[in-house]
Protein backbone atom coordinates (compact mmCIF):
# COMPACT_ATOMS: atom_id res chain seq x y z
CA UNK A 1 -117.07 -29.46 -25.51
CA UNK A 2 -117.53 -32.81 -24.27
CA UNK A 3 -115.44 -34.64 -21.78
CA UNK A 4 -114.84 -38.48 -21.34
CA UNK A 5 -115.76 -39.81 -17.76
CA UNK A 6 -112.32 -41.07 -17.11
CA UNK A 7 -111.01 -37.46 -18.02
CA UNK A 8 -113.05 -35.44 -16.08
CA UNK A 9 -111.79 -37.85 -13.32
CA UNK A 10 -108.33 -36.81 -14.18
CA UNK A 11 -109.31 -33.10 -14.47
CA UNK A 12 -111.46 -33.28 -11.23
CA UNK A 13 -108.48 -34.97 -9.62
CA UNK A 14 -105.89 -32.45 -10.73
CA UNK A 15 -107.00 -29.71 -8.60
CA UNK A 16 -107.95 -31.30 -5.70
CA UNK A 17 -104.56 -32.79 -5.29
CA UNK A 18 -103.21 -29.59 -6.17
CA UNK A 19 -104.22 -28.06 -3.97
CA UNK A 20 -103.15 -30.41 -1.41
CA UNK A 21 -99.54 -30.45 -2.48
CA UNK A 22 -99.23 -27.02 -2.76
CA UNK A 23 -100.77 -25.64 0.08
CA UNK A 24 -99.14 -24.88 3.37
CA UNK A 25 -99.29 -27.28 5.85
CA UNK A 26 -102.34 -27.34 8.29
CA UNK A 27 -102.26 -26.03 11.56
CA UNK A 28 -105.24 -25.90 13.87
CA UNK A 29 -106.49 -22.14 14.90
CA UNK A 30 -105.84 -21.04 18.46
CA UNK A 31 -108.28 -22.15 20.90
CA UNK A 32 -108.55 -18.62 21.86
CA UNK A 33 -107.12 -15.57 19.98
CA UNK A 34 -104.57 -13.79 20.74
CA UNK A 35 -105.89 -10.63 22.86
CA UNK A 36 -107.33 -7.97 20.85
CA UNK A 37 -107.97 -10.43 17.82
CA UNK A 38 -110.79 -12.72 16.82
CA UNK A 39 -110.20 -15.79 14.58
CA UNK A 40 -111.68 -13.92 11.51
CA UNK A 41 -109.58 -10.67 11.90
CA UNK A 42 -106.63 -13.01 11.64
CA UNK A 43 -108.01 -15.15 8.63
CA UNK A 44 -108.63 -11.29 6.90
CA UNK A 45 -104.80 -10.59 7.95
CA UNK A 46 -103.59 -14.00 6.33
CA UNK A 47 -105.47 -13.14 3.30
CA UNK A 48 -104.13 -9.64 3.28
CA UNK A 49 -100.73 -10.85 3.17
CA UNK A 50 -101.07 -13.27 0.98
CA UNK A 51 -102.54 -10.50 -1.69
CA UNK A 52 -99.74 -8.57 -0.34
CA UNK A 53 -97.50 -11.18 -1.74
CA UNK A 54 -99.17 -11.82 -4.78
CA UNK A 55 -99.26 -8.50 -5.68
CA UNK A 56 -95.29 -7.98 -5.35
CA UNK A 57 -95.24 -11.04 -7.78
CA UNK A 58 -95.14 -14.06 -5.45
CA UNK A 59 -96.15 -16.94 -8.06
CA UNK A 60 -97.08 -19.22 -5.00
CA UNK A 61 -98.73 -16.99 -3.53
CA UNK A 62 -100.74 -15.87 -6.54
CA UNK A 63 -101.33 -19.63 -7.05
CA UNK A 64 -102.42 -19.92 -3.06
CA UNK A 65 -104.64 -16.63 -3.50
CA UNK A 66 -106.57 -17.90 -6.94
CA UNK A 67 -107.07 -21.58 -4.66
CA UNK A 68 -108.52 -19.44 -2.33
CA UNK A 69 -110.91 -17.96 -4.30
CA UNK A 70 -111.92 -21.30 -6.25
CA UNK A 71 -112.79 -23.42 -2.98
CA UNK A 72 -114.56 -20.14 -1.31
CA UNK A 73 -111.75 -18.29 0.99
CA UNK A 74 -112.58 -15.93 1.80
CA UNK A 75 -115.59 -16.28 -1.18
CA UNK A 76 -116.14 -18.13 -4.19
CA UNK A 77 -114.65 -16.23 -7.16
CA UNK A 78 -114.14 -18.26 -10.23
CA UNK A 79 -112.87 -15.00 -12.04
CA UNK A 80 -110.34 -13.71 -9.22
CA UNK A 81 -109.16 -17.31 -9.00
CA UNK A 82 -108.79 -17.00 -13.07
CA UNK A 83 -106.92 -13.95 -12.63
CA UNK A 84 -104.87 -15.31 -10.11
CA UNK A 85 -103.80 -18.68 -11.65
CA UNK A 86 -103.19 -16.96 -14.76
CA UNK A 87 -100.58 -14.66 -13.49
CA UNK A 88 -98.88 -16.99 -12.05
CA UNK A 89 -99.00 -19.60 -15.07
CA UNK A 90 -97.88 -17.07 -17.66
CA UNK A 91 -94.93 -16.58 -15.85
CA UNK A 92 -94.18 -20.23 -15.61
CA UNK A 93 -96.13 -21.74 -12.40
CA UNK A 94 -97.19 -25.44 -13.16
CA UNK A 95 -99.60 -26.38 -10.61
CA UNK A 96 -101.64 -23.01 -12.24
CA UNK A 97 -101.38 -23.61 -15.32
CA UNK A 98 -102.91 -26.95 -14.57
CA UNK A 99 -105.75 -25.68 -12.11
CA UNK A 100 -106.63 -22.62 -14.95
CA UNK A 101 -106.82 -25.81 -17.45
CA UNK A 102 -108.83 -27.80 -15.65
CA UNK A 103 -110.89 -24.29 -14.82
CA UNK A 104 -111.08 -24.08 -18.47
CA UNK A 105 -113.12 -27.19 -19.01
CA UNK A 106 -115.63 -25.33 -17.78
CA UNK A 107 -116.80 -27.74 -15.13
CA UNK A 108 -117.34 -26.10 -12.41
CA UNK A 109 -118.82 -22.90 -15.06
CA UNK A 110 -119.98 -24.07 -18.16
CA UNK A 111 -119.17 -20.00 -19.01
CA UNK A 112 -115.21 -21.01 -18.42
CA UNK A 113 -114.88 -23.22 -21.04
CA UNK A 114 -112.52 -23.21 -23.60
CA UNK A 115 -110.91 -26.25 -24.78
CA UNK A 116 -108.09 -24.50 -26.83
CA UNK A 117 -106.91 -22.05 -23.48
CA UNK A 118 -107.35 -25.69 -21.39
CA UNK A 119 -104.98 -27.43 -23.69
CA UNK A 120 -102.38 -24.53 -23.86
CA UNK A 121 -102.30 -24.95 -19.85
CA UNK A 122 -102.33 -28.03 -19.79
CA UNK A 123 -99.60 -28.47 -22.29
CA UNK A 124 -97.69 -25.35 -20.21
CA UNK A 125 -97.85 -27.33 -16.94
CA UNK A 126 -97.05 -31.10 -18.54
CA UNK A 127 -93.58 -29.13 -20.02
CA UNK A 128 -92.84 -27.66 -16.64
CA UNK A 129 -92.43 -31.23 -15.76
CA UNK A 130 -95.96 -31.16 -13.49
CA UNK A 131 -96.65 -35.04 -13.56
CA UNK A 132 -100.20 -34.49 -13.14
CA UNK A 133 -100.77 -32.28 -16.54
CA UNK A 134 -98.36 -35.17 -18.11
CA UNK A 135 -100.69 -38.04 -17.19
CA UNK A 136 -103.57 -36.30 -18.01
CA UNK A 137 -102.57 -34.93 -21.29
CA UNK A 138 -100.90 -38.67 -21.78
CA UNK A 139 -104.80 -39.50 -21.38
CA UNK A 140 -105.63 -37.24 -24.43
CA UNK A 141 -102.92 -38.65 -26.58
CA UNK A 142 -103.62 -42.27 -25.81
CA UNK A 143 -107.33 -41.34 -26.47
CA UNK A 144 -107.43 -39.02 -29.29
CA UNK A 145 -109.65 -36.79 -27.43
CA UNK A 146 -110.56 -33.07 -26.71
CA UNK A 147 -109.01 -32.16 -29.55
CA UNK A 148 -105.34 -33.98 -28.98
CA UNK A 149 -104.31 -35.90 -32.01
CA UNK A 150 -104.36 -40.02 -31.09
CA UNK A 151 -100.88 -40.49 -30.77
CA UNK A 152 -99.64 -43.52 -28.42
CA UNK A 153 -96.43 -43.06 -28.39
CA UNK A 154 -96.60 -39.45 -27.49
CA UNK A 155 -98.70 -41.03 -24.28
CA UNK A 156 -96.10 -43.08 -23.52
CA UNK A 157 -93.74 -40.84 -22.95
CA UNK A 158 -95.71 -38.57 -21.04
CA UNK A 159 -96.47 -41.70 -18.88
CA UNK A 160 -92.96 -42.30 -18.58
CA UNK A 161 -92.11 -39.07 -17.34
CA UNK A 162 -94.15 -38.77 -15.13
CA UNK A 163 -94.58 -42.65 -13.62
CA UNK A 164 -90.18 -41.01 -12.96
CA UNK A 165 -91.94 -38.83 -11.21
CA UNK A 166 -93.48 -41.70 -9.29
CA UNK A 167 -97.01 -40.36 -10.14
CA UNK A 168 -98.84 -43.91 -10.21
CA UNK A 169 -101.46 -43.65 -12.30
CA UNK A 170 -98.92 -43.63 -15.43
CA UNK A 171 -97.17 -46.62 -14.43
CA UNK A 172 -100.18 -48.40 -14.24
CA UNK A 173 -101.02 -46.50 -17.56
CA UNK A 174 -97.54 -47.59 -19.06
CA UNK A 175 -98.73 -51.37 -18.31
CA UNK A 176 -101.34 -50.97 -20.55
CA UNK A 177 -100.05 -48.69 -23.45
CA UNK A 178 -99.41 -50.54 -26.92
């Protein structure tokens, strides 16, 4: 499978900001822990109840738990954070669907890829309305690439839904779309 620079921009992009938006908001750890508990005791706690979570269903928190496992909390685990992702996205979850797409192209593990399961997420998470997935897969149209038919006008209007969305790349992309 190969990938166009400017995609595997997109792709690389897609989680990172992912990530970001979905992810709770930062707070700093305690100088000191509370009596009795050391940072990483808590940190195993969090994580417990965050499987916990997952495991009664939680789509976020499956989403947060497969993150975890794909940046290395508590370890790297490209197949937990596969699992993860992928329960969530089959039950609707767009910000999986597009991390297990961009998991499927199979750059970060060339043993992940698999363009046709990375186009069915991607395509998942640009019809949940994700503007992210619609840019990118707008990308694919405009381009004819990884397997995507060339079809402008089908790029425009993912660019248009999602530039709604206020995603900027696809108003700038609208600008220059025949």
């Amino acid at each position: 499978m190969s990938i166009r620079p400017s995609h595997c921009i997109y792709l690389s992009a897609l989680l990172l900001l992912g990530g970001c938006a979905s992810s709770a908001p930062d707070s700093a750890p305690p100088a000191s822990a509370p009596a009795g508990k050391t940072t990483i005791e808590q940190t195993d706690s969090a994580q417990a109840n965050l499987r916990s979570q997952a495991n009664r269903g939680d789509l976020d928190s499956q989403f947060q738990l497969g993150s975890s496992y794909f940046v290395g909390k508590p370890q790297k685990d490209l197949k937990q954070a596969e699992y993860w992702w992928k329960l969530a996205a089959d039950k609707g979850h767009a910000m999986a669907a597009v991390s297990l797409a961009y998991l499927y192209t199979g750059r970060d593990n060339p043993e992940f890829a698999n363009q046709a399961s990375m186009l069915k997420y991607l395509n998942q998470s640009a019809a949940g309305g994700n503007p992210m997935a619609q840019h990118i897969l707008g990308n694919l149209y405009l381009n004819g690439a990884q397997g995507v038919p060339r079809d402008p006008l089908q790029a425009k209007t993912l660019f248009q839904s999602a530039c709604k969305q206020n995603y900027a790349a696809s108003c700038t992309a609208l600008g220059n779309t025949p």
